[in-house]
PDB file of N, CA and C in Angstrom:
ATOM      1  N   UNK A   1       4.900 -88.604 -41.755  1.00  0.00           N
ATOM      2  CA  UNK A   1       5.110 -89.834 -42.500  1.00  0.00           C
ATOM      3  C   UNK A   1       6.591 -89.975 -42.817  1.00  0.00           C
ATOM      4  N   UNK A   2       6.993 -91.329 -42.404  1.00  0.00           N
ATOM      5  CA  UNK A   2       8.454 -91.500 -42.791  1.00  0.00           C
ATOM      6  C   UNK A   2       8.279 -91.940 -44.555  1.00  0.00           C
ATOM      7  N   UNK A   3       9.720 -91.420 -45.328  1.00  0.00           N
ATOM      8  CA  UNK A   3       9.626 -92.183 -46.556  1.00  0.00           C
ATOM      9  C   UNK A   3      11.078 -92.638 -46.944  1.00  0.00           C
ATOM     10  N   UNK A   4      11.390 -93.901 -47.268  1.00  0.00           N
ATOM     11  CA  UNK A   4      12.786 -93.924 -47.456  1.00  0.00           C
ATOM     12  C   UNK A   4      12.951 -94.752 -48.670  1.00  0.00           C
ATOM     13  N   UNK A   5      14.658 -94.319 -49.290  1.00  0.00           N
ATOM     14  CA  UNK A   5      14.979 -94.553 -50.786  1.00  0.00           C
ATOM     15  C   UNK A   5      15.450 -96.238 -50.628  1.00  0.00           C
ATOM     16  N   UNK A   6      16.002 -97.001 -49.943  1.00  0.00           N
ATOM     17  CA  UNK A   6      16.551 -97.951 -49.596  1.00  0.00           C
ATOM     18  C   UNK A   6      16.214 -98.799 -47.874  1.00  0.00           C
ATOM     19  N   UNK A   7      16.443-100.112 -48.558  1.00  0.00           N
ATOM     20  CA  UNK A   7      15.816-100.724 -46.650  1.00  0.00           C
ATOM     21  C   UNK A   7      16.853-100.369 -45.264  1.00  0.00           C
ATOM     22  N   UNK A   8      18.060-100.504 -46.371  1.00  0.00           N
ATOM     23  CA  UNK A   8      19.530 -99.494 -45.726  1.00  0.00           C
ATOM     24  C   UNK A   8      19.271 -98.436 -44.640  1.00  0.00           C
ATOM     25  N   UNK A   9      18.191 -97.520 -45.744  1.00  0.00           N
ATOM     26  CA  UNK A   9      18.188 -95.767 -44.736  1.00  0.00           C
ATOM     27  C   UNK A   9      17.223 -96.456 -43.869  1.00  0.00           C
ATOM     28  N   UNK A  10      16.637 -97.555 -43.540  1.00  0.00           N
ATOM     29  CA  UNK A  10      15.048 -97.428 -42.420  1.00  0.00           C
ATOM     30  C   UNK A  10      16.023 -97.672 -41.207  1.00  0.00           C
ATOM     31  N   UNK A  11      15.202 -96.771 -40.303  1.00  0.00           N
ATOM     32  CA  UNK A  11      15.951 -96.990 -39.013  1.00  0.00           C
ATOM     33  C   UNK A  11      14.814 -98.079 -38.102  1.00  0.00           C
ATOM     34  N   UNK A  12      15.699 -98.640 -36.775  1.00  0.00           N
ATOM     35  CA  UNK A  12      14.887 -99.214 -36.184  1.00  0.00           C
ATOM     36  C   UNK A  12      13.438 -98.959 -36.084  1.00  0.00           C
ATOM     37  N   UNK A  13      12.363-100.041 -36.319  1.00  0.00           N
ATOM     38  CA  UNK A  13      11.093 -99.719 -35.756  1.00  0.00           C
ATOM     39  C   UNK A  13      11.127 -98.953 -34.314  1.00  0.00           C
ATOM     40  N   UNK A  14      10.181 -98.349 -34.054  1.00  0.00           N
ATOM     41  CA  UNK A  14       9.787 -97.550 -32.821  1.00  0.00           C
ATOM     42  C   UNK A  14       8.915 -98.998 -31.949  1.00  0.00           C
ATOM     43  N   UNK A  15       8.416-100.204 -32.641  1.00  0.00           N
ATOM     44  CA  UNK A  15       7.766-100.774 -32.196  1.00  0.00           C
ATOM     45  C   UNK A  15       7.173-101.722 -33.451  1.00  0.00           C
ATOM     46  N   UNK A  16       5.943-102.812 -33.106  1.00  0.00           N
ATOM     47  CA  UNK A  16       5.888-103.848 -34.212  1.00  0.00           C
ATOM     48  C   UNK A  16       5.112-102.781 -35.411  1.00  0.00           C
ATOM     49  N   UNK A  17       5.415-103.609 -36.437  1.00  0.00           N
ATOM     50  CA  UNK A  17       4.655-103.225 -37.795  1.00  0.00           C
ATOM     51  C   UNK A  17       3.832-103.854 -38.513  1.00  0.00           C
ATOM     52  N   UNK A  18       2.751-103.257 -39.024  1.00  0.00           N
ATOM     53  CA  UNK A  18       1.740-103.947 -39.976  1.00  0.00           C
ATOM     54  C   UNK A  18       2.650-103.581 -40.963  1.00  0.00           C
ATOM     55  N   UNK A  19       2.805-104.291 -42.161  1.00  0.00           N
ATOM     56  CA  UNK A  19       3.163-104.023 -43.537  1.00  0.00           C
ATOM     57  C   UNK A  19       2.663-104.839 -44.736  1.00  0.00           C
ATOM     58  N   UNK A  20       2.505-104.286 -45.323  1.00  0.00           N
ATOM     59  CA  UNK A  20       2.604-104.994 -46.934  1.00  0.00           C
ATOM     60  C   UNK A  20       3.331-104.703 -47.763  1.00  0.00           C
ATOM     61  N   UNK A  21       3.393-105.094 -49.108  1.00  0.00           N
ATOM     62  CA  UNK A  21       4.372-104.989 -49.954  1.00  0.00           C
ATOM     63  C   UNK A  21       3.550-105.243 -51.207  1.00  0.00           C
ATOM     64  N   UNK A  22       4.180-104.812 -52.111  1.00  0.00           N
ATOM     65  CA  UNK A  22       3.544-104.318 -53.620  1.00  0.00           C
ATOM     66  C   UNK A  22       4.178-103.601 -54.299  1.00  0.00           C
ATOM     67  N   UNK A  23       3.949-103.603 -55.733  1.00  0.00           N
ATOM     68  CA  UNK A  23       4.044-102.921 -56.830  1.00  0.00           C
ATOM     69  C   UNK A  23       3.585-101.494 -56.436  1.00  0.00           C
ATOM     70  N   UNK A  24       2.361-101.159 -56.360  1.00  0.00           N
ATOM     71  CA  UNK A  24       1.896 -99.870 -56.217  1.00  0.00           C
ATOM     72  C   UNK A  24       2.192 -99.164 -57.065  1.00  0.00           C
ATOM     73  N   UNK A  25       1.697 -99.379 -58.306  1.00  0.00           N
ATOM     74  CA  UNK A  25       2.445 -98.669 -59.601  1.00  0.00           C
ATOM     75  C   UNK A  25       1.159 -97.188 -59.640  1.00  0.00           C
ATOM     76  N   UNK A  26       0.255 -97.554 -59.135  1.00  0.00           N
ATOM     77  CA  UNK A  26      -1.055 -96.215 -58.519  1.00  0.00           C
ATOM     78  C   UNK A  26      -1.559 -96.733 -57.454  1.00  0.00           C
ATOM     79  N   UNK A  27      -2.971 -96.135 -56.951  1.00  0.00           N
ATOM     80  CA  UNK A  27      -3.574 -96.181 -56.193  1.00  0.00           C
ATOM     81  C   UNK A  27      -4.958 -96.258 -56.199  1.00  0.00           C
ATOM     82  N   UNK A  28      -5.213 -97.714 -57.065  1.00  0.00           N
ATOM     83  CA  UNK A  28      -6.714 -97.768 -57.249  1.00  0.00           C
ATOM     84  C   UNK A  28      -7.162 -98.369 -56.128  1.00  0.00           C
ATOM     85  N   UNK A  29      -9.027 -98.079 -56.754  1.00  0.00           N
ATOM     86  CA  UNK A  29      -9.662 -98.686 -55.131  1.00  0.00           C
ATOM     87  C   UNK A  29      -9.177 -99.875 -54.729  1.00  0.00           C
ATOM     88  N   UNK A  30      -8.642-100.771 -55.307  1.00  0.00           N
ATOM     89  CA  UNK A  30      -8.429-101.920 -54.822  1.00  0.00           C
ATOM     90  C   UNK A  30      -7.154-101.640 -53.748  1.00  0.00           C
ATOM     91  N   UNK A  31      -6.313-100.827 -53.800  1.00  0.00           N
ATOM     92  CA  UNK A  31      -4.659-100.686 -53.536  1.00  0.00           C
ATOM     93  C   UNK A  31      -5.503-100.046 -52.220  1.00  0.00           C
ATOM     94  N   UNK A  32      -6.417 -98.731 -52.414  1.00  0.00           N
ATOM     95  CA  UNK A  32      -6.764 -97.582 -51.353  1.00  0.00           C
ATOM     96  C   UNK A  32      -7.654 -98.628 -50.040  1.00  0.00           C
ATOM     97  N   UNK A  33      -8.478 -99.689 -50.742  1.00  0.00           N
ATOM     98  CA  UNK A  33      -9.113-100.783 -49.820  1.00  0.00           C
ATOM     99  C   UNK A  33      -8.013-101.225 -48.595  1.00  0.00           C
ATOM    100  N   UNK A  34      -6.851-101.978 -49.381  1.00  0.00           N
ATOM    101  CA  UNK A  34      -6.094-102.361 -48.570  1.00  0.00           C
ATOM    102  C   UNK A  34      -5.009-102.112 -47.821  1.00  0.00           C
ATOM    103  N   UNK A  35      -4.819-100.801 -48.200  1.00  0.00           N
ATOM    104  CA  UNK A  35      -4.129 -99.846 -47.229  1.00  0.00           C
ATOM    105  C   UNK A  35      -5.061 -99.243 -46.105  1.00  0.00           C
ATOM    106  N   UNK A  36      -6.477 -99.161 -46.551  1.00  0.00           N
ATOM    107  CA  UNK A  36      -7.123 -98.318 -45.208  1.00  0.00           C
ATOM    108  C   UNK A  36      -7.214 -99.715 -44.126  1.00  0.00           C
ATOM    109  N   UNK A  37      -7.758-100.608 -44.695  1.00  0.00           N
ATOM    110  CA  UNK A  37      -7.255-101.821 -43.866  1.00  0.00           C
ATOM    111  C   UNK A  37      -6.183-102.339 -43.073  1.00  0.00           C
ATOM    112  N   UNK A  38      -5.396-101.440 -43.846  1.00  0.00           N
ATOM    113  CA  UNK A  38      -4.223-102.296 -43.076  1.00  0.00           C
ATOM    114  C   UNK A  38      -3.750-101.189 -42.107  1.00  0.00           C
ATOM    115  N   UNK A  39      -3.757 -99.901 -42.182  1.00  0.00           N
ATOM    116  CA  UNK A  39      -4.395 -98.685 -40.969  1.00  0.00           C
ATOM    117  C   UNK A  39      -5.065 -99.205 -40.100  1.00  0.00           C
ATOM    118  N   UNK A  40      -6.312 -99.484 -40.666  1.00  0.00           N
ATOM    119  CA  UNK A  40      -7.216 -99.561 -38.955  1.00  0.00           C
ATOM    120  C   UNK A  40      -6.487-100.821 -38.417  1.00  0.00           C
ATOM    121  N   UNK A  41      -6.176-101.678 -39.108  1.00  0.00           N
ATOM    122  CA  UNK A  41      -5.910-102.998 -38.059  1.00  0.00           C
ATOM    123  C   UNK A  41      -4.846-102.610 -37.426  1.00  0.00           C
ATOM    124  N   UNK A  42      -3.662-101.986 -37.884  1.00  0.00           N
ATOM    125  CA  UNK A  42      -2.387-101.183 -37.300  1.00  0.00           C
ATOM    126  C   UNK A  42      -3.080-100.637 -36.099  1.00  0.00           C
ATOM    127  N   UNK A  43      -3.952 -99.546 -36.070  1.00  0.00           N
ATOM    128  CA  UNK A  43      -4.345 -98.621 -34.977  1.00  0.00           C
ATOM    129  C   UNK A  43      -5.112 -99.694 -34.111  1.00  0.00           C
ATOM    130  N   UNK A  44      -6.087-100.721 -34.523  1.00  0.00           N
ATOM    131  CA  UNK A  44      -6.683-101.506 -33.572  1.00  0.00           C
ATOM    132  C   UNK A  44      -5.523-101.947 -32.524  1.00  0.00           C
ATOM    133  N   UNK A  45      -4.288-102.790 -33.049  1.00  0.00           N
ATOM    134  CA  UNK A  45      -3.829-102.969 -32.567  1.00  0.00           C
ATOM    135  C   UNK A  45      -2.115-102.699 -31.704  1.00  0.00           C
ATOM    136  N   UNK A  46      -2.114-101.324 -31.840  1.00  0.00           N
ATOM    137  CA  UNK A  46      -0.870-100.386 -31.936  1.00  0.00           C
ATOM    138  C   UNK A  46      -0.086-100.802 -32.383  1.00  0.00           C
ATOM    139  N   UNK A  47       0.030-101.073 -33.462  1.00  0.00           N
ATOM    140  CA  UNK A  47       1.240-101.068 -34.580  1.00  0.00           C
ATOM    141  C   UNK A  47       0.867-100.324 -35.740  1.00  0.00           C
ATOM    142  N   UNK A  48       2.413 -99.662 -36.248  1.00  0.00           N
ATOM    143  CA  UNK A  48       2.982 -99.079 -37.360  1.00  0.00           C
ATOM    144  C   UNK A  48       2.319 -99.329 -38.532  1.00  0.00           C
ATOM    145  N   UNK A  49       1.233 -98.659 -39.233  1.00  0.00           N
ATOM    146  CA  UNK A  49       1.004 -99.196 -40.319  1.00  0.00           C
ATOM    147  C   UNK A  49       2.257 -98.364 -41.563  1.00  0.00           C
ATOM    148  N   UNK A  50       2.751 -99.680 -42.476  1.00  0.00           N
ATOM    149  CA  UNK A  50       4.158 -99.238 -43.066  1.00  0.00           C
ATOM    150  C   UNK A  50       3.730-100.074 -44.436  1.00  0.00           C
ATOM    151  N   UNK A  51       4.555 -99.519 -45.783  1.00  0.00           N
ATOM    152  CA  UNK A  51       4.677-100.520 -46.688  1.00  0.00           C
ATOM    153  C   UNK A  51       5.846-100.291 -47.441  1.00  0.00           C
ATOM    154  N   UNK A  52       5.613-101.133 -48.173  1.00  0.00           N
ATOM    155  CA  UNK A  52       7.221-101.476 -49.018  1.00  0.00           C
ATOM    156  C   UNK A  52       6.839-101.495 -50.656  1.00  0.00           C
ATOM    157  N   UNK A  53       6.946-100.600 -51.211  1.00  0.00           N
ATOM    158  CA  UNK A  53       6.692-100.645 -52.282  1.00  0.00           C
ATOM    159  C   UNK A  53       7.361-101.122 -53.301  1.00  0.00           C
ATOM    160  N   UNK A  54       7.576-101.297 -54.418  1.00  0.00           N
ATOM    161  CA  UNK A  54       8.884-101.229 -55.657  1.00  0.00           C
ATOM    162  C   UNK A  54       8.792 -99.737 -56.794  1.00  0.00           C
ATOM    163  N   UNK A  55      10.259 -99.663 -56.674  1.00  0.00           N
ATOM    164  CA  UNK A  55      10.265 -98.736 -57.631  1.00  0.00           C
ATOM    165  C   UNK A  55      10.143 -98.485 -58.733  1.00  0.00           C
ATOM    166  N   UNK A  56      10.395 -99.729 -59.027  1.00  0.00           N
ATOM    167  CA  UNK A  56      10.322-100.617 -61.082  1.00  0.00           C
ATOM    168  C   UNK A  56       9.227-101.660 -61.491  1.00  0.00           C
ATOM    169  N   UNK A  57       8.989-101.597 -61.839  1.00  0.00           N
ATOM    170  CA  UNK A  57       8.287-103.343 -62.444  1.00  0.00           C
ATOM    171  C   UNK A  57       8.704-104.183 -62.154  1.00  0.00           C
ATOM    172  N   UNK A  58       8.690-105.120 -60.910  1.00  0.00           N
ATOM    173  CA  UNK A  58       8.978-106.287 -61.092  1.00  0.00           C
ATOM    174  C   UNK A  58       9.137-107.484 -62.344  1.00  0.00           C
ATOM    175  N   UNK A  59       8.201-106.942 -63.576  1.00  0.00           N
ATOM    176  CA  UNK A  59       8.047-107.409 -64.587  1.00  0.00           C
ATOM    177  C   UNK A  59       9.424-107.285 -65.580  1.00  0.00           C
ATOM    178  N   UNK A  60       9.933-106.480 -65.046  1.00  0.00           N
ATOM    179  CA  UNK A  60      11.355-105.780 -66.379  1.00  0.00           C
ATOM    180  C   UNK A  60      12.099-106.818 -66.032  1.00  0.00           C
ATOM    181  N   UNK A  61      11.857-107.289 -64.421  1.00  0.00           N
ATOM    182  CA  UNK A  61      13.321-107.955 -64.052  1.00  0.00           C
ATOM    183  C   UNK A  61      13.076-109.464 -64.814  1.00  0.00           C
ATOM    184  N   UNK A  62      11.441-110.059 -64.102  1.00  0.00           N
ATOM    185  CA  UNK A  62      11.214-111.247 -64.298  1.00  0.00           C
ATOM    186  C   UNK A  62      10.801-111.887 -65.614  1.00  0.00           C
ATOM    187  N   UNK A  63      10.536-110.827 -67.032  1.00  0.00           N
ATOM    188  CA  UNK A  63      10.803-110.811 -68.186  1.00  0.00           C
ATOM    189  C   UNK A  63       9.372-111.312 -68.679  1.00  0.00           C
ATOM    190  N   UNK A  64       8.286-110.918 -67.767  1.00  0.00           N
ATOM    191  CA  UNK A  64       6.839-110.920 -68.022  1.00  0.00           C
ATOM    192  C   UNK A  64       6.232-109.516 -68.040  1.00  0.00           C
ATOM    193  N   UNK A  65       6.970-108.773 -67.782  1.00  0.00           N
ATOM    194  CA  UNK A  65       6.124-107.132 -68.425  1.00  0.00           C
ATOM    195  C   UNK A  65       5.389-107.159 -69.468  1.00  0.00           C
ATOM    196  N   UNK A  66       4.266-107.074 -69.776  1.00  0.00           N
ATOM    197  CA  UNK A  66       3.612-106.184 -70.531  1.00  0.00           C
ATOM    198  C   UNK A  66       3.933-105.091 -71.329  1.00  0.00           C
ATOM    199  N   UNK A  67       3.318-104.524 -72.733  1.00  0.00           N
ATOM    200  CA  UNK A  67       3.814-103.625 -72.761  1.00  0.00           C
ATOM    201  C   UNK A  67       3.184-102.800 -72.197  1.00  0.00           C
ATOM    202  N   UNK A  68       1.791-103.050 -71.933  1.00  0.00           N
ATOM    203  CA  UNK A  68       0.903-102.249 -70.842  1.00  0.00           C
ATOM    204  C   UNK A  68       2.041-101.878 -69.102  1.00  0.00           C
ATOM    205  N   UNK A  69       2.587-102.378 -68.896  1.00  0.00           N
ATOM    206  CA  UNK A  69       3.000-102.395 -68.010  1.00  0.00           C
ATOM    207  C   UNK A  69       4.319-101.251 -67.727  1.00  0.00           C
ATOM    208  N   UNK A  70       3.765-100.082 -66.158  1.00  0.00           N
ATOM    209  CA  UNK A  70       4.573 -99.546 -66.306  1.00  0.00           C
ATOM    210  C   UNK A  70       4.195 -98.808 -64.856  1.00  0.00           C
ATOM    211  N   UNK A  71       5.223 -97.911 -64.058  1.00  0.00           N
ATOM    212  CA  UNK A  71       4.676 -97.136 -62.971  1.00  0.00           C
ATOM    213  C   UNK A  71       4.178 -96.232 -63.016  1.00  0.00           C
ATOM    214  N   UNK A  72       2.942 -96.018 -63.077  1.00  0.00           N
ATOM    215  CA  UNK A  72       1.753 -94.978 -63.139  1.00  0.00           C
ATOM    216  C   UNK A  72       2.189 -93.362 -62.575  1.00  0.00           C
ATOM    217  N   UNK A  73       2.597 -94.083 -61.363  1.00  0.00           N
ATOM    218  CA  UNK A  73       2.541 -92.727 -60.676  1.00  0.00           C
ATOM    219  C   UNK A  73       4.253 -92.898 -60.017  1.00  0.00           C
ATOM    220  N   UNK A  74       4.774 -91.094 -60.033  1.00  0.00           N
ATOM    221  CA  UNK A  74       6.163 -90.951 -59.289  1.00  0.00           C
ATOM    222  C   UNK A  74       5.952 -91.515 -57.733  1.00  0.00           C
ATOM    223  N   UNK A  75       7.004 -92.155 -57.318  1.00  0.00           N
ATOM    224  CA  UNK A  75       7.104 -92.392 -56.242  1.00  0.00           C
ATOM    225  C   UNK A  75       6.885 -91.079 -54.916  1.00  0.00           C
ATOM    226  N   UNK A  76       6.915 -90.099 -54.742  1.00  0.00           N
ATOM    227  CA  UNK A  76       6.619 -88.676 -54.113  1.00  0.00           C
ATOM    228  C   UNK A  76       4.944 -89.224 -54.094  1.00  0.00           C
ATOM    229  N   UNK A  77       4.496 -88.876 -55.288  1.00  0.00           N
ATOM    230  CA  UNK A  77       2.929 -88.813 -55.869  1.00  0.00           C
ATOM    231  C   UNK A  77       2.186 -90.227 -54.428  1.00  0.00           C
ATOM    232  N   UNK A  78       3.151 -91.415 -55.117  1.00  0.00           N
ATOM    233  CA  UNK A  78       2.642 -92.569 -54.615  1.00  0.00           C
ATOM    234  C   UNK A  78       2.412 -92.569 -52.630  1.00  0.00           C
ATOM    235  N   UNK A  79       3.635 -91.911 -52.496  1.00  0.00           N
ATOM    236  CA  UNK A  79       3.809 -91.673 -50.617  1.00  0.00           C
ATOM    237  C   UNK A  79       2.518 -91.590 -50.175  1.00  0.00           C
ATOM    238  N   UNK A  80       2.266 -90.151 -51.020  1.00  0.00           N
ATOM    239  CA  UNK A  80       1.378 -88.881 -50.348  1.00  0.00           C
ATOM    240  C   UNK A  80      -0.295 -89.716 -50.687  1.00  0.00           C
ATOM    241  N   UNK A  81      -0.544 -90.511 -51.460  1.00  0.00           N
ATOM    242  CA  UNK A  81      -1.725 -91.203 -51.725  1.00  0.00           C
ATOM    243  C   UNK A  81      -1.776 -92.151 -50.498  1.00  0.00           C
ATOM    244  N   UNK A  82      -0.060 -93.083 -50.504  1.00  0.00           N
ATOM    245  CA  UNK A  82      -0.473 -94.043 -49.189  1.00  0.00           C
ATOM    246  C   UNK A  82      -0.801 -93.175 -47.790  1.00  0.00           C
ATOM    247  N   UNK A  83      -0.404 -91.984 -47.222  1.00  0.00           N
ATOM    248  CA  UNK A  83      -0.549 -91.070 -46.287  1.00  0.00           C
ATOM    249  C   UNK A  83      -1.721 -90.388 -46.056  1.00  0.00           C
ATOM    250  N   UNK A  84      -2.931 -90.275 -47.232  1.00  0.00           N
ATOM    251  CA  UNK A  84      -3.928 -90.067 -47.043  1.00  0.00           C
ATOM    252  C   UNK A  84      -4.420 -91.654 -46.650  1.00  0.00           C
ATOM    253  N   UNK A  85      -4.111 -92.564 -47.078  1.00  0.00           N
ATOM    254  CA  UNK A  85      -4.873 -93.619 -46.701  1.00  0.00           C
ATOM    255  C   UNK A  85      -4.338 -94.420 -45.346  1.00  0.00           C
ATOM    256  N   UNK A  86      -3.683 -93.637 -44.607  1.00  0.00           N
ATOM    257  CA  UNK A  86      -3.297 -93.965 -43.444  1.00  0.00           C
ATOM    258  C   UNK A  86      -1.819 -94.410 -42.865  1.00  0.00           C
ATOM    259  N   UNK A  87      -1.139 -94.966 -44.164  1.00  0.00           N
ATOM    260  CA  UNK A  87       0.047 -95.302 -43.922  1.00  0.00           C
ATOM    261  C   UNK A  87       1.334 -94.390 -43.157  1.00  0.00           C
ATOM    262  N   UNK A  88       1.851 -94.842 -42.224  1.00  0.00           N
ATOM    263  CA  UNK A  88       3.198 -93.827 -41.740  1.00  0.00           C
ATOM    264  C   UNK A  88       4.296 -94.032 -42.198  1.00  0.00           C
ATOM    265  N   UNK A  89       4.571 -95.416 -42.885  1.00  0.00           N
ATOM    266  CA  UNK A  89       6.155 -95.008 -43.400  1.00  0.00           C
ATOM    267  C   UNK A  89       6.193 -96.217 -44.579  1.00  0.00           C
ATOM    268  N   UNK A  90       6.576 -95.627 -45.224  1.00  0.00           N
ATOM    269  CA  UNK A  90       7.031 -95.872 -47.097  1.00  0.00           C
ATOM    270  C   UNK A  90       8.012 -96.593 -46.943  1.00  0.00           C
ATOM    271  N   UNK A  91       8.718 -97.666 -47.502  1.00  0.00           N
ATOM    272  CA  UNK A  91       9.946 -97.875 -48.036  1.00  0.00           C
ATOM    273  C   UNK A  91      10.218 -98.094 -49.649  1.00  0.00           C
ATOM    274  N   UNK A  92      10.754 -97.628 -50.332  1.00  0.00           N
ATOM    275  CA  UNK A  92      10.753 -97.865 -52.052  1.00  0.00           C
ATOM    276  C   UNK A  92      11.849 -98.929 -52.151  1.00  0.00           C
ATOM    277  N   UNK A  93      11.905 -99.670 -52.574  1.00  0.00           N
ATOM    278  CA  UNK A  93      13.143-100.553 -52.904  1.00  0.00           C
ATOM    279  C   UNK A  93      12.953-101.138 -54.679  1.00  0.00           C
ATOM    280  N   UNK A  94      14.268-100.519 -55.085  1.00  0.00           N
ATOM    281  CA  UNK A  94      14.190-101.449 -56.170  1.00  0.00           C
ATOM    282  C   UNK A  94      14.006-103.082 -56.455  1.00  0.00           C
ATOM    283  N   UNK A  95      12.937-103.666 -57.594  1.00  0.00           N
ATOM    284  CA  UNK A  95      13.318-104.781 -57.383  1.00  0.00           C
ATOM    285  C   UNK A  95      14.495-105.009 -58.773  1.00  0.00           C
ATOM    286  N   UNK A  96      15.106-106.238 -58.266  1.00  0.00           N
ATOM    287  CA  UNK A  96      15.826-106.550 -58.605  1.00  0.00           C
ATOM    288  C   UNK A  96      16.040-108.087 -59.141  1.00  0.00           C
ATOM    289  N   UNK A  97      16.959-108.838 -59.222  1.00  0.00           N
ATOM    290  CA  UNK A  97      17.163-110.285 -59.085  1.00  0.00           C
ATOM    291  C   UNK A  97      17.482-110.585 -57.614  1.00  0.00           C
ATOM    292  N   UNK A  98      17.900-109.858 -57.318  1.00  0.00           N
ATOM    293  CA  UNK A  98      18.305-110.359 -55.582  1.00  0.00           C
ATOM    294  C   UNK A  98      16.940-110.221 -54.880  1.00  0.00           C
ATOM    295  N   UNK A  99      15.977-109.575 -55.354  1.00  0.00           N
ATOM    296  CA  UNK A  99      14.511-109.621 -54.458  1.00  0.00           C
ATOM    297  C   UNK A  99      14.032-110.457 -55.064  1.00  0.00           C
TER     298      UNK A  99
END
């Protein structure tokens, strides 16, 4: 499994990619649903299953956080959950105002 700190470090695809993108602050059934999904359709159709996570709350930036609101799980923790559920390569990106 690839995992990278910035969209900077990703090197060229090897080929096309399934991806999504999310918070992923854990890995409930709902998160584990749509990652195994997005695996098999990757393997149905030989592409990369990949995602893009955030490292922060989008909420801190956009000034709707919760105080409930927060990242559950370390990013390491988070990889190794998407990697059981099929995923090959991580990207973490902070969000920001520029995202």
């Amino acid at each position: 499994m690839e995992i990278h700190a910035t969209l900077a470090a990703v090197p060229p695809a090897d080929g096309p990619t399934a991806l999504t993108v999310g918070k992923f602050e854990s890995l409930h059934l709902g998160h584990q649903r749509l990652l195994r999904r997005l695996a098999g359709h990757a393997a149905a159709q030989g592409l990369t299953p990949a995602v893009t996570a955030f490292l922060n709350d989008p909420g801190e930036v956009t000034g709707t956080a919760a105080s409930a609101d927060k990242m559950i799980w370390p990013p390491a923790d988070r990889a190794a959950f998407m990697e059981a559920c099929g995923i090959r390569r991580v990207v973490f990106v902070p969000f920001d105002a520029a995202v």
